[in-house]
N, C-alpha and C. Protein backbone atom coordinates (compact mmCIF):
# COMPACT_ATOMS: atom_id res chain seq x y z
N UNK A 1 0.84 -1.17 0.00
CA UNK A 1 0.00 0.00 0.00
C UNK A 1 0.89 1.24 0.00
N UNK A 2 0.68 2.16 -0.56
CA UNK A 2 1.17 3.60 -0.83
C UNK A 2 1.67 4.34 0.60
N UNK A 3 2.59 5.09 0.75
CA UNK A 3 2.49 5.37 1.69
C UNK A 3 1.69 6.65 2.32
N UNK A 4 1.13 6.60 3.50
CA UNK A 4 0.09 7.76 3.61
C UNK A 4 0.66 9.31 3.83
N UNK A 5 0.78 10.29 2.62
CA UNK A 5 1.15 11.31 3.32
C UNK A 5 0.17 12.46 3.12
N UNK A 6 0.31 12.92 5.14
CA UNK A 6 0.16 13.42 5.59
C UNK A 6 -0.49 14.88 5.28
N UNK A 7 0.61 15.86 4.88
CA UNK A 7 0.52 16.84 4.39
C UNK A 7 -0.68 16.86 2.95
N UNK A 8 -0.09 16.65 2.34
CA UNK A 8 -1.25 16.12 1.31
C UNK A 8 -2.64 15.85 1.43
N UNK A 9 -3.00 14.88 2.36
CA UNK A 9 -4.32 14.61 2.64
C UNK A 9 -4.54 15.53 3.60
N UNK A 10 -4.25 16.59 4.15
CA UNK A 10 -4.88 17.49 4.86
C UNK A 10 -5.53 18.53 3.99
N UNK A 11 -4.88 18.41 2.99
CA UNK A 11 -4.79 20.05 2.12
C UNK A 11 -6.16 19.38 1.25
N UNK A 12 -6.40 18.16 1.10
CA UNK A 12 -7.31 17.59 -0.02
C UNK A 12 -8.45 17.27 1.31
N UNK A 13 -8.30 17.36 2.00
CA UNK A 13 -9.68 16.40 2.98
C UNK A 13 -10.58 17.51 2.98
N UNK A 14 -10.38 18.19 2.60
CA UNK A 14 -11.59 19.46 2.91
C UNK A 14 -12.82 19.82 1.72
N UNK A 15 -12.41 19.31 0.97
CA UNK A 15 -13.31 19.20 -0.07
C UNK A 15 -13.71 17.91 -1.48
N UNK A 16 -15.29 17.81 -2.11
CA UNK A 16 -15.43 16.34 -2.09
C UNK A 16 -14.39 16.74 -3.61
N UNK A 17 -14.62 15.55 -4.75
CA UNK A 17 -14.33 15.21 -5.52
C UNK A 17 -14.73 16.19 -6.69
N UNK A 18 -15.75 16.57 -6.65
CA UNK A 18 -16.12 17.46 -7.52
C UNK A 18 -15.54 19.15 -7.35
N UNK A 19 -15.43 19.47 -5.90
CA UNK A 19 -14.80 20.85 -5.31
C UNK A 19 -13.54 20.44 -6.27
N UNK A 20 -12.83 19.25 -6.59
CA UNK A 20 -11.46 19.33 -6.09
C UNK A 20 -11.31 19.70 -8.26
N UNK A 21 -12.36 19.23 -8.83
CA UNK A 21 -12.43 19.20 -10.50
C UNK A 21 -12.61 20.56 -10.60
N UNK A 22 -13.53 21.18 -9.71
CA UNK A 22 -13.59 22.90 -9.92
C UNK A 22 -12.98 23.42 -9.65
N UNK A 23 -11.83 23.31 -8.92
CA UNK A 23 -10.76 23.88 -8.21
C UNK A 23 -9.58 23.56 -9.29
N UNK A 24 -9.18 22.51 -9.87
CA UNK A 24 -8.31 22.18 -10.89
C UNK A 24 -8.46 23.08 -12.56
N UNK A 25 -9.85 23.04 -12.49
CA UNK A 25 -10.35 23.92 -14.01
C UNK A 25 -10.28 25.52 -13.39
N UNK A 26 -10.66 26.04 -12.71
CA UNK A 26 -10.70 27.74 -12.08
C UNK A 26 -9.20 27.76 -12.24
N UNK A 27 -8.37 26.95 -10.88
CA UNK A 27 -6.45 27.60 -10.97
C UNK A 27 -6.20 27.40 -12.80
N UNK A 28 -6.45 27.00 -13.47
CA UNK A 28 -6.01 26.78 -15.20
C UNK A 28 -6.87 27.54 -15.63
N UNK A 29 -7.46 28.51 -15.27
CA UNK A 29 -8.20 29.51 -16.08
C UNK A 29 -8.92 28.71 -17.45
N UNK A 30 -10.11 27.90 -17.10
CA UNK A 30 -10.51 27.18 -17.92
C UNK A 30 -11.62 27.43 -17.62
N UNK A 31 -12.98 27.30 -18.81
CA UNK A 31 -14.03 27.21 -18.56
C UNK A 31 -14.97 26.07 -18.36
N UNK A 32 -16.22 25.57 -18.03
CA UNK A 32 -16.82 24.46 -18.17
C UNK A 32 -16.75 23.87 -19.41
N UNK A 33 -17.00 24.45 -20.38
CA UNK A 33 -17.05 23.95 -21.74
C UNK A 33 -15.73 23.35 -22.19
N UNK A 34 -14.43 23.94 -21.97
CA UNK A 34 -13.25 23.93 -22.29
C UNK A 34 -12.81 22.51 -21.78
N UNK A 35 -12.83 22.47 -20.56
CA UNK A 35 -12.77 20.93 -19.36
C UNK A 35 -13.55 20.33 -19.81
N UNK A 36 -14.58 20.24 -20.31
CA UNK A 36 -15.97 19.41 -20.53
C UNK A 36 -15.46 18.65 -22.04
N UNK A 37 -15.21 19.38 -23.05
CA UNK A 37 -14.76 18.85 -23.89
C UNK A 37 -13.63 17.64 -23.66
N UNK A 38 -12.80 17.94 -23.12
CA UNK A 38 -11.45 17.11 -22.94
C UNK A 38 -11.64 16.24 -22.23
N UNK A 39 -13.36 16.48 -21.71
CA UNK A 39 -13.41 14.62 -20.66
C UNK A 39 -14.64 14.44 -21.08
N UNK A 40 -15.18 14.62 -22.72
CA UNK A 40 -15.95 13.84 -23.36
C UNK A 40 -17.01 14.00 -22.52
N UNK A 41 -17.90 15.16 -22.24
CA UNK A 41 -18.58 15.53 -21.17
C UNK A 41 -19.21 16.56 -21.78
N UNK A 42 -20.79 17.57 -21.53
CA UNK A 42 -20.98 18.30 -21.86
C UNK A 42 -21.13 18.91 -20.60
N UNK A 43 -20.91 20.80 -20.77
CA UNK A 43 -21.00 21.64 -19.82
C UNK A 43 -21.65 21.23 -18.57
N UNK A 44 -23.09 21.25 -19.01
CA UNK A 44 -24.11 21.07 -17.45
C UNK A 44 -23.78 19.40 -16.79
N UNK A 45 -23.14 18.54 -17.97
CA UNK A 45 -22.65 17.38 -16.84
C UNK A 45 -22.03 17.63 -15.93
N UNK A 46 -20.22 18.05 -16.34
CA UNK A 46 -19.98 18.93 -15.69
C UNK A 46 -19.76 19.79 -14.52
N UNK A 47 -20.63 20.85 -14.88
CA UNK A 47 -21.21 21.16 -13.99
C UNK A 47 -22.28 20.88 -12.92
N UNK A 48 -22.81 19.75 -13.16
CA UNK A 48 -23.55 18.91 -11.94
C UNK A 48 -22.46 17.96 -10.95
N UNK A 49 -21.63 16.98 -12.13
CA UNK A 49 -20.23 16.86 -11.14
C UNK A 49 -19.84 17.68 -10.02
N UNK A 50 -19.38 19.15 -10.38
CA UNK A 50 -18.38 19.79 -9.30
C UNK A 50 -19.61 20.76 -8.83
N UNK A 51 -20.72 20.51 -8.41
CA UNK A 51 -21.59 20.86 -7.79
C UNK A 51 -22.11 20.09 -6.98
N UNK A 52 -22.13 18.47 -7.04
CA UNK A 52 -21.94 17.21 -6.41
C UNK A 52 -23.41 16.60 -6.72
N UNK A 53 -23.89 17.28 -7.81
CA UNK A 53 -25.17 16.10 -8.09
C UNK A 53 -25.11 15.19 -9.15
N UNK A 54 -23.67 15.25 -10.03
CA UNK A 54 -23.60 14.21 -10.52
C UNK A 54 -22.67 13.42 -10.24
N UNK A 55 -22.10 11.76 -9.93
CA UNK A 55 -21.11 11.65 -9.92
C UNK A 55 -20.08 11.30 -11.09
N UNK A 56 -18.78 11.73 -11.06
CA UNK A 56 -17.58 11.98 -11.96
C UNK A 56 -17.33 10.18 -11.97
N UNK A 57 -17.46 9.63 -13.40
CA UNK A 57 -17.13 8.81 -14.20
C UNK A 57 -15.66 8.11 -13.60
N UNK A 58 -15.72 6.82 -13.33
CA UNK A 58 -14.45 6.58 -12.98
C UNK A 58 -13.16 6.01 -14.03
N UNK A 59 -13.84 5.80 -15.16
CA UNK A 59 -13.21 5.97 -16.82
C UNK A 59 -12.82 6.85 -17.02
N UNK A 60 -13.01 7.94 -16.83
CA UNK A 60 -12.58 9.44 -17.12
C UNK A 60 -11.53 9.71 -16.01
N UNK A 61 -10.93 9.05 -14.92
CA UNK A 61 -10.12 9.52 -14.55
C UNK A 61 -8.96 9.85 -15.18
N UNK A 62 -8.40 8.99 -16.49
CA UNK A 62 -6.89 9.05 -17.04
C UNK A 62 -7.38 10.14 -18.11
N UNK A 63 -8.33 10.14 -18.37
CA UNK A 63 -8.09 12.03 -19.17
C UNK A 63 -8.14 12.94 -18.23
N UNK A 64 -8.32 13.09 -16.84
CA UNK A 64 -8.54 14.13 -15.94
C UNK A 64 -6.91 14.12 -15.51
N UNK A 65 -6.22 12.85 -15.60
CA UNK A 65 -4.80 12.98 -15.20
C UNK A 65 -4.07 13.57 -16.08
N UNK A 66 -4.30 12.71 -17.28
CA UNK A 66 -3.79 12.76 -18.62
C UNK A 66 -3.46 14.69 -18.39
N UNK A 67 -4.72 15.22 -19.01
CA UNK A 67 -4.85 16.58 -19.18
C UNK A 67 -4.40 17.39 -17.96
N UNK A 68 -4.27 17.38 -16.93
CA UNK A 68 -4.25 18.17 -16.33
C UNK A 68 -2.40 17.79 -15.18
N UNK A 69 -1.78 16.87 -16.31
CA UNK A 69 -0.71 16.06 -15.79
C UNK A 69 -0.25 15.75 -14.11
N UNK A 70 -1.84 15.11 -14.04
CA UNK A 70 -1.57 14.67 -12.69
C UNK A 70 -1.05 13.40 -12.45
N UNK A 71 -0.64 13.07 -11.04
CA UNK A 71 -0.35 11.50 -10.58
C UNK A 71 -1.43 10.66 -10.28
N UNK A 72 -1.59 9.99 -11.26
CA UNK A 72 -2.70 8.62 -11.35
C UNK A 72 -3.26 8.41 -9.75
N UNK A 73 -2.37 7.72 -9.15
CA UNK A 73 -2.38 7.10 -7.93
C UNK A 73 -2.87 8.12 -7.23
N UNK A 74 -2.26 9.74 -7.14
CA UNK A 74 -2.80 10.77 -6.04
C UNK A 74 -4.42 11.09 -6.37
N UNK A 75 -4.63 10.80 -7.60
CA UNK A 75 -5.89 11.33 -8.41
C UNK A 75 -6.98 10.06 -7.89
N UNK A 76 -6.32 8.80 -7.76
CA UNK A 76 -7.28 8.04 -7.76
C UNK A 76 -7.97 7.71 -6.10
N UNK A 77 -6.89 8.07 -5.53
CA UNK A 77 -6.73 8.37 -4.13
C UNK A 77 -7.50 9.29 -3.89
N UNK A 78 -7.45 10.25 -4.14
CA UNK A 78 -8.62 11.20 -4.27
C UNK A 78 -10.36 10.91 -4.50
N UNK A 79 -10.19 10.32 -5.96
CA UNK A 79 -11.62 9.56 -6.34
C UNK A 79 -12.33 8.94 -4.86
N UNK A 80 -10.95 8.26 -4.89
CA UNK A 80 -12.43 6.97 -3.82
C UNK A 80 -12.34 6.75 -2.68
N UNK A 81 -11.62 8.02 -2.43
CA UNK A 81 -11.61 8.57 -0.42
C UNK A 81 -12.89 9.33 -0.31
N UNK A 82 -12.89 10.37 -1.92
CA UNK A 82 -14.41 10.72 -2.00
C UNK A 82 -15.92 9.47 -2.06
N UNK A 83 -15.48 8.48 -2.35
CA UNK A 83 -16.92 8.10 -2.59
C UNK A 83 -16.73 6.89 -1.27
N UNK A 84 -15.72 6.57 -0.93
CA UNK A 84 -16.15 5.35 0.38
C UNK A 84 -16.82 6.70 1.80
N UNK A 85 -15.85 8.13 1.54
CA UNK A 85 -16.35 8.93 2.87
C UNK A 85 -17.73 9.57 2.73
N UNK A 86 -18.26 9.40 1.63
CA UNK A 86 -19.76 9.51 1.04
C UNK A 86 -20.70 8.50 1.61
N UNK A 87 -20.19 7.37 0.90
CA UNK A 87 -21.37 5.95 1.23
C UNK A 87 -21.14 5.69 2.66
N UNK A 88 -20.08 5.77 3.59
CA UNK A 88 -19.98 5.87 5.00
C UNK A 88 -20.84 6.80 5.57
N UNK A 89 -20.89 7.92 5.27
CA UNK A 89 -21.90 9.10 5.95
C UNK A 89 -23.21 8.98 5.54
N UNK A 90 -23.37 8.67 4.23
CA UNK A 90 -25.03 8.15 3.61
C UNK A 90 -25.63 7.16 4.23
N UNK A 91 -24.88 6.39 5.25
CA UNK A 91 -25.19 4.65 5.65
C UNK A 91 -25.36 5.14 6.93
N UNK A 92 -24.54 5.66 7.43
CA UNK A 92 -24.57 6.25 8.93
C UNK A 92 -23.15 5.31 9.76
N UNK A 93 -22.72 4.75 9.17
CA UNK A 93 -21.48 3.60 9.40
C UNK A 93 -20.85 4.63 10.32
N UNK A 94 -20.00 3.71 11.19
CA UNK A 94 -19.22 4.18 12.31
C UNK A 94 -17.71 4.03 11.70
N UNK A 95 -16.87 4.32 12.42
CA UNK A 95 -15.77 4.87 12.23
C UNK A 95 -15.21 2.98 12.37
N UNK A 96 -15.31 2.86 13.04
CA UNK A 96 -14.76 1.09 12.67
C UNK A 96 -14.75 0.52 11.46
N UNK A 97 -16.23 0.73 10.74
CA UNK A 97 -15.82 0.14 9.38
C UNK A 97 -14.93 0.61 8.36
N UNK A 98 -14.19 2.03 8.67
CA UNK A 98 -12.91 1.94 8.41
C UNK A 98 -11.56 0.84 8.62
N UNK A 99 -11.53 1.11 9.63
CA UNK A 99 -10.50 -0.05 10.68
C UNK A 99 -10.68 -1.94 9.93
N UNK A 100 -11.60 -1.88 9.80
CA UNK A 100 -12.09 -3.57 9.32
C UNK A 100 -11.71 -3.40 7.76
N UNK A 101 -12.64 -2.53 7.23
CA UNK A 101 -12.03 -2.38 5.67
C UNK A 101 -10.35 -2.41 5.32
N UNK A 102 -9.50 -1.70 5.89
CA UNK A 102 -8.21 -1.84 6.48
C UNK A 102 -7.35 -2.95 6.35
N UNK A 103 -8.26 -3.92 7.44
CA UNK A 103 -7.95 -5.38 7.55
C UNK A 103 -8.11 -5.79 6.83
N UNK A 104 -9.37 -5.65 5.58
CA UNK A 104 -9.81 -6.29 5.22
C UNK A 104 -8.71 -6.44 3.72
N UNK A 105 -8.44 -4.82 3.33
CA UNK A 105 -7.62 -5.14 2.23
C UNK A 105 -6.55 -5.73 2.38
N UNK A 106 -5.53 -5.55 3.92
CA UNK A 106 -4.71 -6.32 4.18
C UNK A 106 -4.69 -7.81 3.98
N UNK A 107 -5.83 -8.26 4.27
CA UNK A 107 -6.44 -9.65 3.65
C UNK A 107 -6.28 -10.16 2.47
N UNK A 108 -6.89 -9.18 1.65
CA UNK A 108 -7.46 -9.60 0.08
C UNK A 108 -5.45 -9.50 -0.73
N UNK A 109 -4.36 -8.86 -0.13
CA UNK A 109 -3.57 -8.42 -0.47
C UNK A 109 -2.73 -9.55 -0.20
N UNK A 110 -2.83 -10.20 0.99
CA UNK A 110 -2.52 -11.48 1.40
C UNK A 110 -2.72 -13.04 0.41
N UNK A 111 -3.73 -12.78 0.38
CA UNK A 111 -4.36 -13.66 -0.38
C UNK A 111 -3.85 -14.02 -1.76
N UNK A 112 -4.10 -12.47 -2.46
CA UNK A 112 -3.58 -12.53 -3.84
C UNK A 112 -2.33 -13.09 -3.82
N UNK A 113 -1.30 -12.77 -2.91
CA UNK A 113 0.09 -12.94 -2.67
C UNK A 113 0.13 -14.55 -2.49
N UNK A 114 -0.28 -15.24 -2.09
CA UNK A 114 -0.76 -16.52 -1.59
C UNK A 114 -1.22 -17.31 -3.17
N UNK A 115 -2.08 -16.74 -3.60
CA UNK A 115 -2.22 -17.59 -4.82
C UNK A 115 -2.09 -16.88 -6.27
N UNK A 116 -1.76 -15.70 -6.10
CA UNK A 116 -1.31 -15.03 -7.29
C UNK A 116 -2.44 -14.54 -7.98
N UNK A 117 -3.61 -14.79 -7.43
CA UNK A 117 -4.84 -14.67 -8.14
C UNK A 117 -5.84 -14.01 -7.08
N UNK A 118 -6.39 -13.05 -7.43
CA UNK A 118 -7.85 -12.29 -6.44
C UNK A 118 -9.13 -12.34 -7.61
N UNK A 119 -9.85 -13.08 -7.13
CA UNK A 119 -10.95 -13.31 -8.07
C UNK A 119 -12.36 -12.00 -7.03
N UNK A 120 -12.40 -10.86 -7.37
CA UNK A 120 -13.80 -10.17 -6.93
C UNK A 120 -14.74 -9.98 -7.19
């Protein structure tokens, strides 16, 4: 597993997935349309994304890297810290099923290692 840093995820924990697409297109002086094009998207999609009523395509992440020459891994890290700290707060889940999930990949990581194969 990656290692966790710190600094980084402080500066990103404050806003969801979509803040973080509007925040990437505004600092590049870009418009909706402009971004929208380059991720095969029209404006008001879009713009429902980084408004948070639509959710951002998880196919479209390597043109959001691609274009905007980000790090895959920090980008994807991003993605789905946004959507597990979503479906955790939508569920009402406690802070443990962090901790178990945890284990749990530690598990599945085990495993694969064990037979070379993770069937999910």
């Amino acid at each position: 597993m990656a290692k966790y840093d710190k600094n980084y995820c402080t500066r990103q924990m404050k806003e969801t997935f979509g803040e973080y697409v509007k925040r990437l297109r505004t600092e590049n002086n870009l418009t909706l349309t402009q971004l929208a094009a380059q991720l095969d998207l029209d404006s008001a999609n879009l713009s429902k994304i980084e408004n948070g009523k639509r959710a951002f395509d998880e196919k479209r992440l390597i043109k959001l890297a691609n274009f905007f020459k980000l790090n895959m891994d920090k980008l994807k890290t991003e993605f789905f810290s946004d959507l597990i700290a979503k479906k955790i707060y939508q569920t009402k889940c406690c802070h443990e099923t962090l901790l178990l999930a945890e284990e749990k990949i530690k598990y599945l990581q085990q495993k694969e290692i064990k037979t070379g194969v993770l069937n999910l």
